[in-house]
C-alpha atoms as a PDB file:
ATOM      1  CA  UNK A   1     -64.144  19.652 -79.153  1.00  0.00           C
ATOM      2  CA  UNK A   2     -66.356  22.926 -80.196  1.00  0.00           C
ATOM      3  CA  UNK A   3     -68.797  21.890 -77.007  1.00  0.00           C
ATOM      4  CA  UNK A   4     -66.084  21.381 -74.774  1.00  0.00           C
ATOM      5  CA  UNK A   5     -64.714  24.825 -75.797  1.00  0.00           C
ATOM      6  CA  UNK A   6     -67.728  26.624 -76.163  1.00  0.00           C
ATOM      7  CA  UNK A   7     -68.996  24.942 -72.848  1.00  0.00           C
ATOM      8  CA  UNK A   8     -65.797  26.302 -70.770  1.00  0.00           C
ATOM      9  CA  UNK A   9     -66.522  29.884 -72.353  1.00  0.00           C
ATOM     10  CA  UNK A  10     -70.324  29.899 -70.716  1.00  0.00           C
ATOM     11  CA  UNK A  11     -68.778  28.525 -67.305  1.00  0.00           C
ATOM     12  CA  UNK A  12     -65.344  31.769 -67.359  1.00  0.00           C
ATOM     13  CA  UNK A  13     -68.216  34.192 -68.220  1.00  0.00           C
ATOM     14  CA  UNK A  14     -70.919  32.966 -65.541  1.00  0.00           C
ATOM     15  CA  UNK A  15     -68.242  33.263 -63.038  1.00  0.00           C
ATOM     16  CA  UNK A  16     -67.467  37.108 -64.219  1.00  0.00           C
ATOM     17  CA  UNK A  17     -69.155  39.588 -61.701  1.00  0.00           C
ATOM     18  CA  UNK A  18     -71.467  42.388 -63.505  1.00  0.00           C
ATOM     19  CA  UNK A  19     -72.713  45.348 -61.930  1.00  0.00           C
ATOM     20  CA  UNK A  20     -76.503  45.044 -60.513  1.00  0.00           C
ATOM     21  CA  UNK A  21     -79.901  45.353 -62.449  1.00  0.00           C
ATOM     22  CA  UNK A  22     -80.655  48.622 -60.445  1.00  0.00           C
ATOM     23  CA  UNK A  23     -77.725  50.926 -58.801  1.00  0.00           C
ATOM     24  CA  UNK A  24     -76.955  50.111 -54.846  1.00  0.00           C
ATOM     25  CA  UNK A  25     -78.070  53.374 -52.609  1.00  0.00           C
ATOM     26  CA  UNK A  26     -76.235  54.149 -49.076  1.00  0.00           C
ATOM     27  CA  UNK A  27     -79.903  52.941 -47.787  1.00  0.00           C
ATOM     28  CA  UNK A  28     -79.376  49.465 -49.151  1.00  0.00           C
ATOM     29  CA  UNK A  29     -75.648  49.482 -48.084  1.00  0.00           C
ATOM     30  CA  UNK A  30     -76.376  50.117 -44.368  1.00  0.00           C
ATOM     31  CA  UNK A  31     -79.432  47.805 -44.042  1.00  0.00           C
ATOM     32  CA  UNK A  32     -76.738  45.228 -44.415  1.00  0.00           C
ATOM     33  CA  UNK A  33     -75.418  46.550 -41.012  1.00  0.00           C
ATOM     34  CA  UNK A  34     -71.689  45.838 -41.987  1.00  0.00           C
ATOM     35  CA  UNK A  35     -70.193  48.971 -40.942  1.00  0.00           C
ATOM     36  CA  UNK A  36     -71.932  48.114 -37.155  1.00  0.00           C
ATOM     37  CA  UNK A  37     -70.131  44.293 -37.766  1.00  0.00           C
ATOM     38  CA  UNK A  38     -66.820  44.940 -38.781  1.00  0.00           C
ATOM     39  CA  UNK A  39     -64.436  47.827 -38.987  1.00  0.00           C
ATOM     40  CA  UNK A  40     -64.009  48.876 -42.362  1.00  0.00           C
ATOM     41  CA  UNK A  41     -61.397  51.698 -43.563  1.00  0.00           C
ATOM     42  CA  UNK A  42     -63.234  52.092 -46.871  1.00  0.00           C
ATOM     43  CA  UNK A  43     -66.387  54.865 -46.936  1.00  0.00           C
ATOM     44  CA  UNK A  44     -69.396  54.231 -47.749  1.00  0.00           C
ATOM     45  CA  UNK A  45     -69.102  55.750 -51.357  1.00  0.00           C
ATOM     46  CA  UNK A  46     -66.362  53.807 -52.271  1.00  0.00           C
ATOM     47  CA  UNK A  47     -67.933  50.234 -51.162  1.00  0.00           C
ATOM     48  CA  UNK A  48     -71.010  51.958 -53.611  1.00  0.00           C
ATOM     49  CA  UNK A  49     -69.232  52.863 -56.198  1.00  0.00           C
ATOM     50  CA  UNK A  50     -67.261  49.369 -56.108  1.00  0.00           C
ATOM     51  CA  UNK A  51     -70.557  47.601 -56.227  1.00  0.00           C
ATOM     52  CA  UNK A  52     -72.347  49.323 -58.938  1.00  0.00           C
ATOM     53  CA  UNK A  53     -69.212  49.350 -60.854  1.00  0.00           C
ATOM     54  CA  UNK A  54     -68.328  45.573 -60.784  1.00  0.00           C
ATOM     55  CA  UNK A  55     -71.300  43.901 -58.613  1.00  0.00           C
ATOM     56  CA  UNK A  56     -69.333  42.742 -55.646  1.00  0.00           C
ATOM     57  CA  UNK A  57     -66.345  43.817 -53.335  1.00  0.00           C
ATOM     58  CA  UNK A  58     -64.090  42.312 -51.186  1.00  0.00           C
ATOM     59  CA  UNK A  59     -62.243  44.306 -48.203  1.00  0.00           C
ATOM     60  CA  UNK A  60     -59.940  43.562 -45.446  1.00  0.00           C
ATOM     61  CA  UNK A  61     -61.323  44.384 -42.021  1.00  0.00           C
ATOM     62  CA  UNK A  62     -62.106  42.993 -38.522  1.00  0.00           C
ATOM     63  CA  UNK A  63     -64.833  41.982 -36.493  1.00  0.00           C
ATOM     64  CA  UNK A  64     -66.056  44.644 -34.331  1.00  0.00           C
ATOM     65  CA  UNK A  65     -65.669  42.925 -30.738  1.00  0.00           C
ATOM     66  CA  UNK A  66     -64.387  45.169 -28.361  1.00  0.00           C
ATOM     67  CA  UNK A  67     -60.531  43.513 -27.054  1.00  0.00           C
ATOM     68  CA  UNK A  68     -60.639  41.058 -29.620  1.00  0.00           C
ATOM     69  CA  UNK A  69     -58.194  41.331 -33.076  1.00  0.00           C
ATOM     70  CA  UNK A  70     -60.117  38.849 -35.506  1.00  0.00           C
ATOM     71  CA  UNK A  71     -59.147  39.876 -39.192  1.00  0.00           C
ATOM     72  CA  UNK A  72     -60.854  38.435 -41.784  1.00  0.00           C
ATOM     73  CA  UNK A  73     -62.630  38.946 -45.517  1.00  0.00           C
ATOM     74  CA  UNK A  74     -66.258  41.134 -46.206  1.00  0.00           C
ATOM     75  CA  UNK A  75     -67.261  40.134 -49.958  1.00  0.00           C
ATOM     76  CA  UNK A  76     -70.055  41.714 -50.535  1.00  0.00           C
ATOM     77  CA  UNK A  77     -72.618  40.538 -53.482  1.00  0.00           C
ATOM     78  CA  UNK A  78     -75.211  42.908 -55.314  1.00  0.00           C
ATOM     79  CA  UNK A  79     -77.659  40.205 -56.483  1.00  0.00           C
ATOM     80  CA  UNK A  80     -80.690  40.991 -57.867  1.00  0.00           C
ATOM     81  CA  UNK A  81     -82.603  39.926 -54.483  1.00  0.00           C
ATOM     82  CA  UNK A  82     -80.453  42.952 -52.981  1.00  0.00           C
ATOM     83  CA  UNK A  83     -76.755  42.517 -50.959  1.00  0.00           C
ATOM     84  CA  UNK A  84     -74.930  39.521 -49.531  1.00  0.00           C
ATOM     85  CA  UNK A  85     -72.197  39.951 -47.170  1.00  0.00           C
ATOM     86  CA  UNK A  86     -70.124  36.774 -46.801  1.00  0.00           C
ATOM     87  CA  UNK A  87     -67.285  36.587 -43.909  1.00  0.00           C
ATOM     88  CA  UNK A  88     -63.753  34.768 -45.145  1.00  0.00           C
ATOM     89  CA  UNK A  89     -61.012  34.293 -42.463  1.00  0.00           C
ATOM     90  CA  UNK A  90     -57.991  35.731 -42.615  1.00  0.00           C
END
């Protein structure tokens, strides 16, 4: 019973995001090229501030085709091999 329980406590905290190893920079943040893929009503700073705050974000936007309305998800990840930006449908 004390397994079970303690082994359902490791899996709730692995799951928890933390904030990164080493702070995100605008640099890192634009190499992603996210603001170029998708239009995105928060700035820069916040998305930052987000990430090396909690370690990921997730915002409502759309793709940025020209004529086209697709809405969908950006997560982004701060990992410690740098960002990952994930795409979720709408």
């Amino acid at each position: 019973m004390i397994r079970t329980f303690a082994l359902i406590l490791l899996l709730m905290l692995a799951a928890c995001s933390l904030p990164p190893e080493s702070p995100v920079t605008r640099n890192d943040l634009m190499r992603t090229m996210v603001y170029k893929r998708y239009v995105i009503q928060e700035s820069p700073e916040e998305v930052i501030n987000a990430l090396n705050r909690d370690g990921e974000v997730i915002m409502e936007s759309k793709r940025n085709i020209p004529g086209k309305n697709i809405p969908v998800h950006v997560k982004i990840l701060a990992t410690s091999e740098g960002l990952e930006v994930l795409e979720y449908e709408r």
